[in-house]
Protein backbone atom coordinates (compact mmCIF):
# COMPACT_ATOMS: atom_id res chain seq x y z
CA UNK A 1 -5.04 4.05 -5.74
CA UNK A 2 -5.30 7.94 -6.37
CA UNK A 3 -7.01 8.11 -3.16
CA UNK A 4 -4.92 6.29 -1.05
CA UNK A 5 -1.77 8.29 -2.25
CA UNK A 6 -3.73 11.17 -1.54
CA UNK A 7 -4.43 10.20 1.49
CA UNK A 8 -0.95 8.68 2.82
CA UNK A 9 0.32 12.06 1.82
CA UNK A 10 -1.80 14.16 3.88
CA UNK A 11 -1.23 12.56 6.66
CA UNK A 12 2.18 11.92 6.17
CA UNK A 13 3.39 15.27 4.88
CA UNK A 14 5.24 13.94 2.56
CA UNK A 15 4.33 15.19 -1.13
CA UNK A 16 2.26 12.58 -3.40
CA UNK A 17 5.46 12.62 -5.72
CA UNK A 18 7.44 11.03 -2.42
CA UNK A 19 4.94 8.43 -1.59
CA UNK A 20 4.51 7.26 -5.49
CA UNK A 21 8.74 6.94 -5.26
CA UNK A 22 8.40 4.90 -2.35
CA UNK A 23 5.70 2.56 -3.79
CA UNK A 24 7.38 2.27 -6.84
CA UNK A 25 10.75 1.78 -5.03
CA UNK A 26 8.65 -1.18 -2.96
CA UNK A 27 7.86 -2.39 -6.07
CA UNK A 28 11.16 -3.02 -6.96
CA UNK A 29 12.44 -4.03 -4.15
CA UNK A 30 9.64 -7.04 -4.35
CA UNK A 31 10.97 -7.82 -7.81
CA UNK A 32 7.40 -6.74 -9.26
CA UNK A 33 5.45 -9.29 -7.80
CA UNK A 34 3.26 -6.93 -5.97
CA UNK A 35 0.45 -4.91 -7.10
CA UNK A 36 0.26 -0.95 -6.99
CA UNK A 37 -1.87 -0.77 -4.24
CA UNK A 38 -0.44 -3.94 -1.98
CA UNK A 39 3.18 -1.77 -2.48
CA UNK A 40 1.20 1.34 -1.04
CA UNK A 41 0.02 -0.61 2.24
CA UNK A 42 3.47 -1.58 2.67
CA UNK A 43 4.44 1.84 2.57
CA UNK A 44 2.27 3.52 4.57
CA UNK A 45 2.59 0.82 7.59
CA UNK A 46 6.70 1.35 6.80
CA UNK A 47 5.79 5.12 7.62
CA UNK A 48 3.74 4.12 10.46
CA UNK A 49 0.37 5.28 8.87
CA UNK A 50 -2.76 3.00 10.41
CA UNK A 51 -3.82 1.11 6.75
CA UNK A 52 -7.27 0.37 8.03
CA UNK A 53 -8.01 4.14 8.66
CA UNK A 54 -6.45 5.19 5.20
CA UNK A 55 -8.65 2.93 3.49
CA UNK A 56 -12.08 3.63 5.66
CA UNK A 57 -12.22 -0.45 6.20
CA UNK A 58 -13.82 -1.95 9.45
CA UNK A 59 -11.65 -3.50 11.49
CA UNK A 60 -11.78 -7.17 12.98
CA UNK A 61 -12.36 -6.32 16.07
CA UNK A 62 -13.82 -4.16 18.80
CA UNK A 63 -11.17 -2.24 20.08
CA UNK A 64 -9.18 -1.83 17.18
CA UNK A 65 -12.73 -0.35 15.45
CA UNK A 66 -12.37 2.50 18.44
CA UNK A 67 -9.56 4.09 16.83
CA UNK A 68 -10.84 7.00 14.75
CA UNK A 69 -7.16 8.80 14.23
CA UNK A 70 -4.37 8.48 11.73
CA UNK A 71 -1.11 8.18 13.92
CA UNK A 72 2.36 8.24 12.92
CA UNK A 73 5.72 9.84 14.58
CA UNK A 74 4.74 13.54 13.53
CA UNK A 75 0.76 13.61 13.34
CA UNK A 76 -2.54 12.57 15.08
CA UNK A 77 -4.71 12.88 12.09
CA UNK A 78 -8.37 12.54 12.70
CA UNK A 79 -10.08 10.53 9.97
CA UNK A 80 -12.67 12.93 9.35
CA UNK A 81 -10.50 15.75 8.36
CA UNK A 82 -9.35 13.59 5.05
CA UNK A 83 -10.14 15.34 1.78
């Protein structure tokens, strides 16, 4: 979960502090009855992060497993450059 915040906020630019508000406000929202990490995908696809990139998983199909950038509204993130 570290990781993923970690992640969502660097390619984001929002602080780690502003994405663990908006997973915890998620949370809420869902009355609790999603886990830490299932609030985070919901967040970053909210933000318009790419989930599958975030997390390193393969995707389902050929052209989606093409894509090799993080993209939102403000930044095209290339994987790679993740710490």
């Amino acid at each position: 979960m570290e990781e993923l915040v970690k992640r969502m906020s660097f390619a984001s630019g929002m602080t780690e502090e502003e994405i663990l508000s908006k997973i915890e406000d998620k949370k809420l929202e869902l009355s609790g009855l999603i886990s830490d990490e299932g609030a985070a995908y919901i967040v970053a696809k909210e933000i318009g992060l790419d989930v599958f990139l975030l997390t390193g998983k393969e995707r389902s199909s050929p052209a989606e497993a093409g894509r090799n950038f993080v993209r939102n509204e403000k930044y095209l993130v290339p994987f790679a450059q993740f710490p």
